[in-house]
PDB file of N, CA and C in Angstrom:
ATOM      1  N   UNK A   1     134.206  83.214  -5.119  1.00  0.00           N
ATOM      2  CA  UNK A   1     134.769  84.165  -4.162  1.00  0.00           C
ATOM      3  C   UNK A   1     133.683  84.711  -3.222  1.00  0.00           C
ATOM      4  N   UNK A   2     132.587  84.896  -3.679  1.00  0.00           N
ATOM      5  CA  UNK A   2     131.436  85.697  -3.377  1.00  0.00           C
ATOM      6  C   UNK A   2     131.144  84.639  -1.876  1.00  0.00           C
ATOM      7  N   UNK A   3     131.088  82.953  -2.284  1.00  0.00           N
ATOM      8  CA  UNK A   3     130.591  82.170  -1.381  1.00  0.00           C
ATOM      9  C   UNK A   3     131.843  81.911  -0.351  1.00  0.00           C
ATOM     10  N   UNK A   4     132.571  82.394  -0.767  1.00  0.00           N
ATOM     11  CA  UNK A   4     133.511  82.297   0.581  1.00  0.00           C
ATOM     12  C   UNK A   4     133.749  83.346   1.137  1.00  0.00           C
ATOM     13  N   UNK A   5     133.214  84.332   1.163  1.00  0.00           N
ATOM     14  CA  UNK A   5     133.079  85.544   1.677  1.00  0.00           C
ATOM     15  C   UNK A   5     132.242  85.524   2.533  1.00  0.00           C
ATOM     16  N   UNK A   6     130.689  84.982   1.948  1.00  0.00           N
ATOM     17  CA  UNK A   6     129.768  85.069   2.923  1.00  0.00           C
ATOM     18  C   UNK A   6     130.103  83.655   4.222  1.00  0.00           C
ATOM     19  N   UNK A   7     130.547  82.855   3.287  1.00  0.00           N
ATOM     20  CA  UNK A   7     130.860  81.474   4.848  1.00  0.00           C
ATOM     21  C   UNK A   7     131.595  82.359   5.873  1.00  0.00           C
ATOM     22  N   UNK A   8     132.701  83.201   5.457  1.00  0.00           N
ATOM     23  CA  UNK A   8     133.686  83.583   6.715  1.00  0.00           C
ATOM     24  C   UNK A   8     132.657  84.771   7.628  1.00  0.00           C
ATOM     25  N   UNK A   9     131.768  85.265   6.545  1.00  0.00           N
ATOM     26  CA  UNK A   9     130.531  86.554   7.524  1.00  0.00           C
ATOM     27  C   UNK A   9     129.901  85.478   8.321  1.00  0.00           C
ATOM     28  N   UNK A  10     129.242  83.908   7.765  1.00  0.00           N
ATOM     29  CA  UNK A  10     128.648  83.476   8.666  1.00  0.00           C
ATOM     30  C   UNK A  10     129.284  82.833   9.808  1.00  0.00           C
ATOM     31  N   UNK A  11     130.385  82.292   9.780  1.00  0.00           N
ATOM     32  CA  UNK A  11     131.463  82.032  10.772  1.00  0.00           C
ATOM     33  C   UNK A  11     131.721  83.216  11.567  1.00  0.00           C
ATOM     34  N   UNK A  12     132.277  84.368  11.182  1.00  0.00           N
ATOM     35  CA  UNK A  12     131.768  85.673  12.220  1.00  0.00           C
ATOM     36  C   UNK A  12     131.021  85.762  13.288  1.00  0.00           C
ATOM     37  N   UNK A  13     129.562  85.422  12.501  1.00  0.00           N
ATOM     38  CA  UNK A  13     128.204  85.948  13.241  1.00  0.00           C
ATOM     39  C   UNK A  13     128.005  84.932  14.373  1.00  0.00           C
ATOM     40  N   UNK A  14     128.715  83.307  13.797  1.00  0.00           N
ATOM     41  CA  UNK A  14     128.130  82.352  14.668  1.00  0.00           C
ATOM     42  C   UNK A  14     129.454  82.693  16.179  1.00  0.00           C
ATOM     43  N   UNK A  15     130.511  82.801  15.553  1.00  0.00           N
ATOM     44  CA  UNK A  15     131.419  83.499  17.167  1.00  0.00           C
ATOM     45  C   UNK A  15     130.889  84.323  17.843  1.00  0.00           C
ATOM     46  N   UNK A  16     130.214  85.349  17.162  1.00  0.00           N
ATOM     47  CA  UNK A  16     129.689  86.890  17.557  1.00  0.00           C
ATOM     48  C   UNK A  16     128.751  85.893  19.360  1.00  0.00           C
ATOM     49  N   UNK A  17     127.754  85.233  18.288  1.00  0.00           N
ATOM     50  CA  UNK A  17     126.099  84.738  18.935  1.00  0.00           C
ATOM     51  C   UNK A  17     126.831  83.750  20.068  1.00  0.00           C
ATOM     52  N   UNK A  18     127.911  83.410  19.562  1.00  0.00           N
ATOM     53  CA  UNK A  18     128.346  82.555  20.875  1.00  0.00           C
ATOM     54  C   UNK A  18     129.375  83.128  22.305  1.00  0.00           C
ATOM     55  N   UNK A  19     129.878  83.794  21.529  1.00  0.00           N
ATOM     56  CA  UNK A  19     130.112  84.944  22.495  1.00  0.00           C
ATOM     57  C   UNK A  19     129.527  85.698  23.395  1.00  0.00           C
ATOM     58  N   UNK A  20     128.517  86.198  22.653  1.00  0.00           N
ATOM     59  CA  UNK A  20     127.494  86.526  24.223  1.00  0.00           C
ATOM     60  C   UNK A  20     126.346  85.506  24.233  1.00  0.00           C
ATOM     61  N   UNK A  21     126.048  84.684  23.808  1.00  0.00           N
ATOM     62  CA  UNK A  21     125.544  83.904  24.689  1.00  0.00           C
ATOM     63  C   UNK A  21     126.540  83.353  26.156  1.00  0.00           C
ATOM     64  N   UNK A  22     127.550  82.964  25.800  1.00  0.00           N
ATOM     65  CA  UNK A  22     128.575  83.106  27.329  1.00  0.00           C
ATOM     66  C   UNK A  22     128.564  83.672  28.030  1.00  0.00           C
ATOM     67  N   UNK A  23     128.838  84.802  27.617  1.00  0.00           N
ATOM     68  CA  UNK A  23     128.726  86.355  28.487  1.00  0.00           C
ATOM     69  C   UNK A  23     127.034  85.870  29.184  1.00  0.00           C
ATOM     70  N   UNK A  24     126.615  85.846  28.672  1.00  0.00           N
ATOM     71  CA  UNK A  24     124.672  85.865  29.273  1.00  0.00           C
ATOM     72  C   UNK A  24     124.588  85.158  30.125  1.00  0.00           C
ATOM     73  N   UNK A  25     124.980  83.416  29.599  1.00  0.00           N
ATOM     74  CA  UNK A  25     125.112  82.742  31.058  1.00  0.00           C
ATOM     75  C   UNK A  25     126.369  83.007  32.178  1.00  0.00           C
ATOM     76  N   UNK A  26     127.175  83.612  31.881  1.00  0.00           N
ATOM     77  CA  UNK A  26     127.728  83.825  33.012  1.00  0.00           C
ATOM     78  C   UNK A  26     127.221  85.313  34.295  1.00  0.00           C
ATOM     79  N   UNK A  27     126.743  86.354  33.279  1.00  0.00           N
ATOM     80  CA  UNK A  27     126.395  86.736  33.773  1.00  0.00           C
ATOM     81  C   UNK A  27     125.311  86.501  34.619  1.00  0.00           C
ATOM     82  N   UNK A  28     124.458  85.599  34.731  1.00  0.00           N
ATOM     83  CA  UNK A  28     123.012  84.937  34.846  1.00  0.00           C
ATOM     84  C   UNK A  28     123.028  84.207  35.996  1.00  0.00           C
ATOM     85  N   UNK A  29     124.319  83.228  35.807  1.00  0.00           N
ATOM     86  CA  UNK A  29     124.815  82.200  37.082  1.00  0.00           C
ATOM     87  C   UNK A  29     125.985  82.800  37.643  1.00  0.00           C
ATOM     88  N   UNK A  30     126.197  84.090  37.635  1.00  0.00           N
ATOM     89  CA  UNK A  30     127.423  84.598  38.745  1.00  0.00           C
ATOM     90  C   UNK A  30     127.487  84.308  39.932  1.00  0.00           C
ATOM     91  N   UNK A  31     126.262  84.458  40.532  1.00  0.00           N
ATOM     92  CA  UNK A  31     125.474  83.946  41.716  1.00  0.00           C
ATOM     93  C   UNK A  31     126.274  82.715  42.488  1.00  0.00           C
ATOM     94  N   UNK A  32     125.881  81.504  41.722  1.00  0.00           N
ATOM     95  CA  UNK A  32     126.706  80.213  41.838  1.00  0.00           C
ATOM     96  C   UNK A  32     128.068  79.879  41.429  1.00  0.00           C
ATOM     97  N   UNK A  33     128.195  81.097  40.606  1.00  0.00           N
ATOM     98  CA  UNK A  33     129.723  80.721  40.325  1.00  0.00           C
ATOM     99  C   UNK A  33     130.887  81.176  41.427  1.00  0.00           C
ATOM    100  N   UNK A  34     130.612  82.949  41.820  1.00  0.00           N
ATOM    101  CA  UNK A  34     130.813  83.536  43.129  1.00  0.00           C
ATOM    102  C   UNK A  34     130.919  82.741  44.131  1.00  0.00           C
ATOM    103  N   UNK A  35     129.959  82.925  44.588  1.00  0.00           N
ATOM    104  CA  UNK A  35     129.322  82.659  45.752  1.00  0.00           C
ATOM    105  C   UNK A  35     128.985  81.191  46.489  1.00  0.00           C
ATOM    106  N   UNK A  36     129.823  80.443  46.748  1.00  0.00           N
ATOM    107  CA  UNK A  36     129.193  79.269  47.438  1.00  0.00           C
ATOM    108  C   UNK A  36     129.913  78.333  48.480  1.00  0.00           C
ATOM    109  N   UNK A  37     128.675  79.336  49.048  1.00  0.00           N
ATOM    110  CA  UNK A  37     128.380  79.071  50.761  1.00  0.00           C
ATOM    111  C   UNK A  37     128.143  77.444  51.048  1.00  0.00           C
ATOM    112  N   UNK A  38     128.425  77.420  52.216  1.00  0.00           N
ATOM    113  CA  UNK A  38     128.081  75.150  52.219  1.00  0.00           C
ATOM    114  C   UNK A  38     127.454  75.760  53.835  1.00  0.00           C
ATOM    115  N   UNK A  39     127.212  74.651  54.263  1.00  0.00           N
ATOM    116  CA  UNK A  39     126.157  74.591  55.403  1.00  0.00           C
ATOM    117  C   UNK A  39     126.516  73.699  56.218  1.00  0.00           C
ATOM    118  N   UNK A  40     127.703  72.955  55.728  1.00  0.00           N
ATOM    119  CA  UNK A  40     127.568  71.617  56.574  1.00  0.00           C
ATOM    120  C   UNK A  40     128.732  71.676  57.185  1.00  0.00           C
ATOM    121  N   UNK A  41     128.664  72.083  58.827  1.00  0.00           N
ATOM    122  CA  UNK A  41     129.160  72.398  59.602  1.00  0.00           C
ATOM    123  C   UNK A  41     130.040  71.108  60.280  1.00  0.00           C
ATOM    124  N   UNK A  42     131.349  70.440  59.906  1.00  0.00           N
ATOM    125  CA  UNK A  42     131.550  69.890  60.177  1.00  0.00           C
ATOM    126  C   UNK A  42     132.536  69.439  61.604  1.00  0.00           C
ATOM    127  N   UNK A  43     132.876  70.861  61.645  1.00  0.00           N
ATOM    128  CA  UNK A  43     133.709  71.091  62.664  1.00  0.00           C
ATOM    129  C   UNK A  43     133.338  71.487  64.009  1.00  0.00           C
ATOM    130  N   UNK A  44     133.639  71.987  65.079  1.00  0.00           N
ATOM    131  CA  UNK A  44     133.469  73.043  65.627  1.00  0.00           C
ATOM    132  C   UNK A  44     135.090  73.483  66.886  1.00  0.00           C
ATOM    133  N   UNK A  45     134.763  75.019  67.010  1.00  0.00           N
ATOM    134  CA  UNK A  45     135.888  75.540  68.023  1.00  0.00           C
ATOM    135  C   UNK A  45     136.342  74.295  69.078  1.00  0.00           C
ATOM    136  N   UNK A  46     135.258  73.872  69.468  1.00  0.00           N
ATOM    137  CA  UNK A  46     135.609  72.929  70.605  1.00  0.00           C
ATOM    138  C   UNK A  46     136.463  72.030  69.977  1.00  0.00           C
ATOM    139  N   UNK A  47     136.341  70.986  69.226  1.00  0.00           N
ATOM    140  CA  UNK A  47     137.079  70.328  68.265  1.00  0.00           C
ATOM    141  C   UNK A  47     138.550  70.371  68.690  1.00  0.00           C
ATOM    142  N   UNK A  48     139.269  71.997  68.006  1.00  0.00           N
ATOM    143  CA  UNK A  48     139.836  72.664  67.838  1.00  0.00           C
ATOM    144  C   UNK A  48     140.854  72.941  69.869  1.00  0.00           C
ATOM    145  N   UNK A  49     139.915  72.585  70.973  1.00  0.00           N
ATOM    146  CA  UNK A  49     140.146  73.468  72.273  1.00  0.00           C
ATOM    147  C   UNK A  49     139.662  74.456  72.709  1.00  0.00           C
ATOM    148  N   UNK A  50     138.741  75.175  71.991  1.00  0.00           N
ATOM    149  CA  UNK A  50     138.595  76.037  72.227  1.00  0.00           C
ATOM    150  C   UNK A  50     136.983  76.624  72.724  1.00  0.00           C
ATOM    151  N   UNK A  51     136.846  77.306  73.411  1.00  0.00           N
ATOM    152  CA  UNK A  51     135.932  77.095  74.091  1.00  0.00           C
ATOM    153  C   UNK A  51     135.256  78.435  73.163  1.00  0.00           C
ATOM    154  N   UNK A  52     134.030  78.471  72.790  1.00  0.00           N
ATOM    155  CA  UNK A  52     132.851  78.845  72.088  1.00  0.00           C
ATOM    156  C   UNK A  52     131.344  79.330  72.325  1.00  0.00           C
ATOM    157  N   UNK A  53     130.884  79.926  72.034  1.00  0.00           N
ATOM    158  CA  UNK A  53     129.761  80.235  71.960  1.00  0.00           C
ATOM    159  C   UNK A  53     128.667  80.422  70.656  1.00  0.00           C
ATOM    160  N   UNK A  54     127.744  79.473  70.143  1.00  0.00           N
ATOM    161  CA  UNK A  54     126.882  80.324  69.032  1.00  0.00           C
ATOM    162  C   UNK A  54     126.216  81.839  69.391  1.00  0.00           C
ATOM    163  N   UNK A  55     126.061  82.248  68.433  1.00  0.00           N
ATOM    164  CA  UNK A  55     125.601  83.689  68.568  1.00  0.00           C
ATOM    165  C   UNK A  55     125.087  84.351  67.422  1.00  0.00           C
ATOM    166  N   UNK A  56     123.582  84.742  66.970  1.00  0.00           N
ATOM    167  CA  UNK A  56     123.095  85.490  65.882  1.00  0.00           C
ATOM    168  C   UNK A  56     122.727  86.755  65.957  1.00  0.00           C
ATOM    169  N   UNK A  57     122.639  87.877  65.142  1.00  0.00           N
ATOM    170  CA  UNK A  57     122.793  89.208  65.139  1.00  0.00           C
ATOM    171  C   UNK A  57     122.202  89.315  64.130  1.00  0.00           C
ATOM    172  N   UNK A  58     120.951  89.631  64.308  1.00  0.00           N
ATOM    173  CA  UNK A  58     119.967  90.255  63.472  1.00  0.00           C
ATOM    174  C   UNK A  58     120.024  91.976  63.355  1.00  0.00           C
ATOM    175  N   UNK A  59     119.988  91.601  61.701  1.00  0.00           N
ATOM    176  CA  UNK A  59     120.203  93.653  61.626  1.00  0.00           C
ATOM    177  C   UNK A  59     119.207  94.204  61.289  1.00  0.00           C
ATOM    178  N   UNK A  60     118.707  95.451  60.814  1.00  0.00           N
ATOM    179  CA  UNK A  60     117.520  96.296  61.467  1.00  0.00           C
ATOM    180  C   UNK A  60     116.357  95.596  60.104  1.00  0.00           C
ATOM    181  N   UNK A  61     116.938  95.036  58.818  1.00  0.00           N
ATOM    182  CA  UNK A  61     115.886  94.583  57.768  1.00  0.00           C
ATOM    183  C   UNK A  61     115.858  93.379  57.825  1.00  0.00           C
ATOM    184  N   UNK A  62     116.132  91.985  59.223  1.00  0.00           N
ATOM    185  CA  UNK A  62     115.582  91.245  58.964  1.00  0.00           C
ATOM    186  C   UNK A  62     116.702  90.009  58.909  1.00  0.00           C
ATOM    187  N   UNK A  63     117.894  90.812  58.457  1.00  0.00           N
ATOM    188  CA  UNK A  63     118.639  89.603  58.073  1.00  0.00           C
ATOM    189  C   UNK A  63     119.652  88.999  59.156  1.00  0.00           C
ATOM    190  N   UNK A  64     119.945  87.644  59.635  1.00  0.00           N
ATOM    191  CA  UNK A  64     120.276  87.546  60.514  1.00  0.00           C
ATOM    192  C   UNK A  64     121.558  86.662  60.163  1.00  0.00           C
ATOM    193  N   UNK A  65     122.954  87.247  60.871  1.00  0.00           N
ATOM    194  CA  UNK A  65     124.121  86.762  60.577  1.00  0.00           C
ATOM    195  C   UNK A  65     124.588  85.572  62.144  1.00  0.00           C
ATOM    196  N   UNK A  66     125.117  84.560  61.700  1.00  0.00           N
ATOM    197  CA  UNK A  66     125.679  83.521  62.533  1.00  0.00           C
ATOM    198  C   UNK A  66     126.617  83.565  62.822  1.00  0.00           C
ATOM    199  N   UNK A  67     126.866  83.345  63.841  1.00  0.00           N
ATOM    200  CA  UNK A  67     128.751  83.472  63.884  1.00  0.00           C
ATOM    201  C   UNK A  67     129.002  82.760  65.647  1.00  0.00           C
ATOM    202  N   UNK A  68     130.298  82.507  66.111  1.00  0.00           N
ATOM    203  CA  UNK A  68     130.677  81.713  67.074  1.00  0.00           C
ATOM    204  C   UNK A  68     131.788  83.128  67.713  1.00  0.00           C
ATOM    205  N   UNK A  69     131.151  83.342  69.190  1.00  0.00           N
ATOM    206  CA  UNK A  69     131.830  83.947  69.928  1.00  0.00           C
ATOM    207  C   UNK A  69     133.258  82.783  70.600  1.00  0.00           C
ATOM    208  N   UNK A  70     134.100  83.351  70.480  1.00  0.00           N
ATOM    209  CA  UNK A  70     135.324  82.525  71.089  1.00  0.00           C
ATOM    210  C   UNK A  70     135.953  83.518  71.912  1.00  0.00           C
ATOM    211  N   UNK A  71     136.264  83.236  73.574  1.00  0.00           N
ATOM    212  CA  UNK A  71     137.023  83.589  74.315  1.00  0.00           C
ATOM    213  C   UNK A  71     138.391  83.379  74.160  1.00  0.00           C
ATOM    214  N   UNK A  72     139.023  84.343  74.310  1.00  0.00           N
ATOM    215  CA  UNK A  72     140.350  84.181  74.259  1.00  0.00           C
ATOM    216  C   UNK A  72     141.382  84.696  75.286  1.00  0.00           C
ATOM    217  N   UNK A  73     142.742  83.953  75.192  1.00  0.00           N
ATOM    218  CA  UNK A  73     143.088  83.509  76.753  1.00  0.00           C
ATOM    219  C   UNK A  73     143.763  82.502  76.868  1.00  0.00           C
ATOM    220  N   UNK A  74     144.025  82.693  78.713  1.00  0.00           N
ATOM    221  CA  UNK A  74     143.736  80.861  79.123  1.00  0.00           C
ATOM    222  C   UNK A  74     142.824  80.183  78.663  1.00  0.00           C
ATOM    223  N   UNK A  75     142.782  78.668  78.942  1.00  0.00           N
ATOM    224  CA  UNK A  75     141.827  77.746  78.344  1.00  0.00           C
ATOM    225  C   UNK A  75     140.538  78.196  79.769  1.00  0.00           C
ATOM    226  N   UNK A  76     139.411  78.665  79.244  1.00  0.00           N
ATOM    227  CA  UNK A  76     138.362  78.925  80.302  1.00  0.00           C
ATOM    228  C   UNK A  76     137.329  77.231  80.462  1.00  0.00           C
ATOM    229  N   UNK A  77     136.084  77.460  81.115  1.00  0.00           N
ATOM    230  CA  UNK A  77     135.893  76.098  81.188  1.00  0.00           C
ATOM    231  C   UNK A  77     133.991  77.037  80.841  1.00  0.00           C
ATOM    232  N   UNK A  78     133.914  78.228  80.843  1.00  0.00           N
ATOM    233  CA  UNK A  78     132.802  78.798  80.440  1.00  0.00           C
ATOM    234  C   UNK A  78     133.335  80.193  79.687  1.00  0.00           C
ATOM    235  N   UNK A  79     132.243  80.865  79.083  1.00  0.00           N
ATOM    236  CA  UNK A  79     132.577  81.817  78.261  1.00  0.00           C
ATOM    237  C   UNK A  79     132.365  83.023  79.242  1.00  0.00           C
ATOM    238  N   UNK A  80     133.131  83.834  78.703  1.00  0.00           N
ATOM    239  CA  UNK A  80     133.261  85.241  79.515  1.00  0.00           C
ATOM    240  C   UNK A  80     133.243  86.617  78.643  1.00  0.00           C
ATOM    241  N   UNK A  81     132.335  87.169  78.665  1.00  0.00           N
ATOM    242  CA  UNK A  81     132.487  88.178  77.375  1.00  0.00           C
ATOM    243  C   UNK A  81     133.483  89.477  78.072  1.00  0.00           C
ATOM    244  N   UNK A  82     134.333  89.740  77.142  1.00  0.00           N
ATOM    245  CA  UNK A  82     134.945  90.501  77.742  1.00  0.00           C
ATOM    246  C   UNK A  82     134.473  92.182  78.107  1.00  0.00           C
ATOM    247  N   UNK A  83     135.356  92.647  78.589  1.00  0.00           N
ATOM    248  CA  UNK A  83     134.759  94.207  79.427  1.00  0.00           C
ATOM    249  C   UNK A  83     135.111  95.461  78.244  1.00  0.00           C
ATOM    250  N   UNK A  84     134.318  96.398  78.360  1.00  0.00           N
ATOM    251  CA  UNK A  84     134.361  97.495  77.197  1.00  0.00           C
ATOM    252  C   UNK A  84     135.376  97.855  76.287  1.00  0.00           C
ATOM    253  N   UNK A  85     136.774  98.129  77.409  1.00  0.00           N
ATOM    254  CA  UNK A  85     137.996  98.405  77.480  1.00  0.00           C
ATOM    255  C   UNK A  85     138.428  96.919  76.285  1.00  0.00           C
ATOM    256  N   UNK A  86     137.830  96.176  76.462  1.00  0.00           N
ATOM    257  CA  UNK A  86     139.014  94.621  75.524  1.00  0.00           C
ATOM    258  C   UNK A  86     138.941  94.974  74.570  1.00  0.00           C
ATOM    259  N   UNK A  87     139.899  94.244  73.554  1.00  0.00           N
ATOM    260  CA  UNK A  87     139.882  94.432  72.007  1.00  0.00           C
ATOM    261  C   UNK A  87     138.883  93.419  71.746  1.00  0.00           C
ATOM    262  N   UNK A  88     138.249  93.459  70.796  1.00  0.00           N
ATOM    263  CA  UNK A  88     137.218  92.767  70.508  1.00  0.00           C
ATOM    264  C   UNK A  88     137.946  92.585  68.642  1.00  0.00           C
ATOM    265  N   UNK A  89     137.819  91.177  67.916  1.00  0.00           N
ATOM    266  CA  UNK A  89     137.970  91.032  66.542  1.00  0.00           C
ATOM    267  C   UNK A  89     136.850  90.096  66.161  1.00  0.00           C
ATOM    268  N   UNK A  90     136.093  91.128  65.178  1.00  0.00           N
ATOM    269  CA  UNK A  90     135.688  89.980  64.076  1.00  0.00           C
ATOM    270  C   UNK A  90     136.108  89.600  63.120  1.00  0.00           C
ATOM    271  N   UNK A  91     135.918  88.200  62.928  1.00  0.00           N
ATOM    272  CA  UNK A  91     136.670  87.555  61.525  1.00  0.00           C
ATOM    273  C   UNK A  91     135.706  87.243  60.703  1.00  0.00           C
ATOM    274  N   UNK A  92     135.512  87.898  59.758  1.00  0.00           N
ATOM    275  CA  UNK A  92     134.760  87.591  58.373  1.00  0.00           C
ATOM    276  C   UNK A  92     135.687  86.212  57.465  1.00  0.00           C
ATOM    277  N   UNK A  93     134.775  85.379  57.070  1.00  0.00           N
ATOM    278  CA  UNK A  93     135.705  84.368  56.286  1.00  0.00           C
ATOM    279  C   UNK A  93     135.312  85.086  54.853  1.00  0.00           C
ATOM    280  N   UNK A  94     135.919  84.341  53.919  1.00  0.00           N
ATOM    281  CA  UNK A  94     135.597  84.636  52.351  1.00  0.00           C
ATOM    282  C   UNK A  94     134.507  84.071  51.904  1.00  0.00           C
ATOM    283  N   UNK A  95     134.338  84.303  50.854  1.00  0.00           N
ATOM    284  CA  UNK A  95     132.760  83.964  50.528  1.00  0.00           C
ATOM    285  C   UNK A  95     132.097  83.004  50.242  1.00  0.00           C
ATOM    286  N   UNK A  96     133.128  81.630  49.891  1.00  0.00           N
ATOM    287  CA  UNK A  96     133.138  80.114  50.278  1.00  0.00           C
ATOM    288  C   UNK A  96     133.179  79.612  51.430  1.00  0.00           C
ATOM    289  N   UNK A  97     132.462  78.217  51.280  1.00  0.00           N
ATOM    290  CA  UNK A  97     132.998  77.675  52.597  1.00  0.00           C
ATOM    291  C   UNK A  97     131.955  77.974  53.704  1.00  0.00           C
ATOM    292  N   UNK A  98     132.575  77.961  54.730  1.00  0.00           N
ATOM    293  CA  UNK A  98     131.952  78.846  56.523  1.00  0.00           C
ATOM    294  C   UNK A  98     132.704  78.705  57.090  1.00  0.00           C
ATOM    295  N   UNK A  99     132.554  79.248  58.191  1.00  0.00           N
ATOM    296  CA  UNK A  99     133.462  79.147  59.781  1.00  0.00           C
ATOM    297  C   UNK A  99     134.234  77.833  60.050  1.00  0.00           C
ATOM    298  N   UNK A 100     133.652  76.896  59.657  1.00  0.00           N
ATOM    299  CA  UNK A 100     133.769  75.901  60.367  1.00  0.00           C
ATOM    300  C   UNK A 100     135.534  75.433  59.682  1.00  0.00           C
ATOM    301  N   UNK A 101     135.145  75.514  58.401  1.00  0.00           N
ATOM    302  CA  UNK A 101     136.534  75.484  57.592  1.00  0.00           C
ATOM    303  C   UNK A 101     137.865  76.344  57.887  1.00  0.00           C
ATOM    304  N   UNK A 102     137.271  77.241  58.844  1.00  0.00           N
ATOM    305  CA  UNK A 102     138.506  78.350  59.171  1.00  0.00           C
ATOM    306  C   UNK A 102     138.829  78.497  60.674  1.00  0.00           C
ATOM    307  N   UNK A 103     138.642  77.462  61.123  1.00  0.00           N
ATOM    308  CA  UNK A 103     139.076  76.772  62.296  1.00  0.00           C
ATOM    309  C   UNK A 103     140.731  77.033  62.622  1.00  0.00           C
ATOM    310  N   UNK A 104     141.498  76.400  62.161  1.00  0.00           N
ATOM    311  CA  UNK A 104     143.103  76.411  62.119  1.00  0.00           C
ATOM    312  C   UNK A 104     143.273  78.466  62.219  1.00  0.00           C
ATOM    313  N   UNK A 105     142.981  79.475  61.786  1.00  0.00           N
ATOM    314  CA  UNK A 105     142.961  80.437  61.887  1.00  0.00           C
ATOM    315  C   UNK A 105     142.925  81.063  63.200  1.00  0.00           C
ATOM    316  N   UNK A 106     141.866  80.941  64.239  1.00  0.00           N
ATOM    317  CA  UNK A 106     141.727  81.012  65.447  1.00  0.00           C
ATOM    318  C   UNK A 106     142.533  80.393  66.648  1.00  0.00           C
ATOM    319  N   UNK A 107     143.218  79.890  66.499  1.00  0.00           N
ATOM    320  CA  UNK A 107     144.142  79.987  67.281  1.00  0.00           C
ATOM    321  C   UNK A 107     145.188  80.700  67.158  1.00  0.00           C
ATOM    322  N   UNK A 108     145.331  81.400  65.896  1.00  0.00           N
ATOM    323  CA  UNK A 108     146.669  82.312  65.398  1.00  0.00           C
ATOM    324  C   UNK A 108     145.908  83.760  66.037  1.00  0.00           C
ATOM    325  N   UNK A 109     144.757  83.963  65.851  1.00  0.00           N
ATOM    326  CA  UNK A 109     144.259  85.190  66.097  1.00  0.00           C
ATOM    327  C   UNK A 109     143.846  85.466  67.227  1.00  0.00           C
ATOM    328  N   UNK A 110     143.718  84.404  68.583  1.00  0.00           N
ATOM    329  CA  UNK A 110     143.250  84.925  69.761  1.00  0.00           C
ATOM    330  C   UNK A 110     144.905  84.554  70.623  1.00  0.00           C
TER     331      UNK A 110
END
């Protein structure tokens, strides 16, 4: 009785140790599990019709965000930034992916 008591404590302990060891690596690689960004820009607005601009915006520590100005409108044949008074939207995508994937979107929104 005694030895099957202690097998089920050591069966316990070994769930316990494996249990957070999980927890550890997940916590560890959240990073990659979250988060993943791709780079490979396969698309672009033009593609799409739409006429574009690159554009980066560096903020006051350094870090500098990318993003594609798009006029919206008639079809223009150059970019025109609009006047104070316009509505202006930025579109943040989700935290996969990039812009380039969220193409089909921009035409619903301008």
């Amino acid at each position: 009785m005694q030895n099957i008591i202690g097998m089920i404590i050591q069966m316990l302990k070994n769930c316990v140790y494996t249990f957070l060891f999980l927890v550890a690596m997940l916590y560890l690689g959240q990073d990659k599990i979250l988060y993943m960004p791709s780079r490979d820009m396969q698309h672009t607005p033009a593609d799409a019709g739409l006429f574009y601009k690159d554009i980066a915006v560096t903020a006051e520590d350094g870090v500098v965000t990318r993003g594609w100005f798009i006029s919206s409108g008639e079809k223009h044949t150059e970019i025109t930034y609009p006047k104070s008074e316009t509505p202006l939207l930025v579109f943040m995508h989700e935290n996969a992916g990039n812009l380039a994937q969220r193409i089909p979107y921009y035409h619903f929104l301008i």
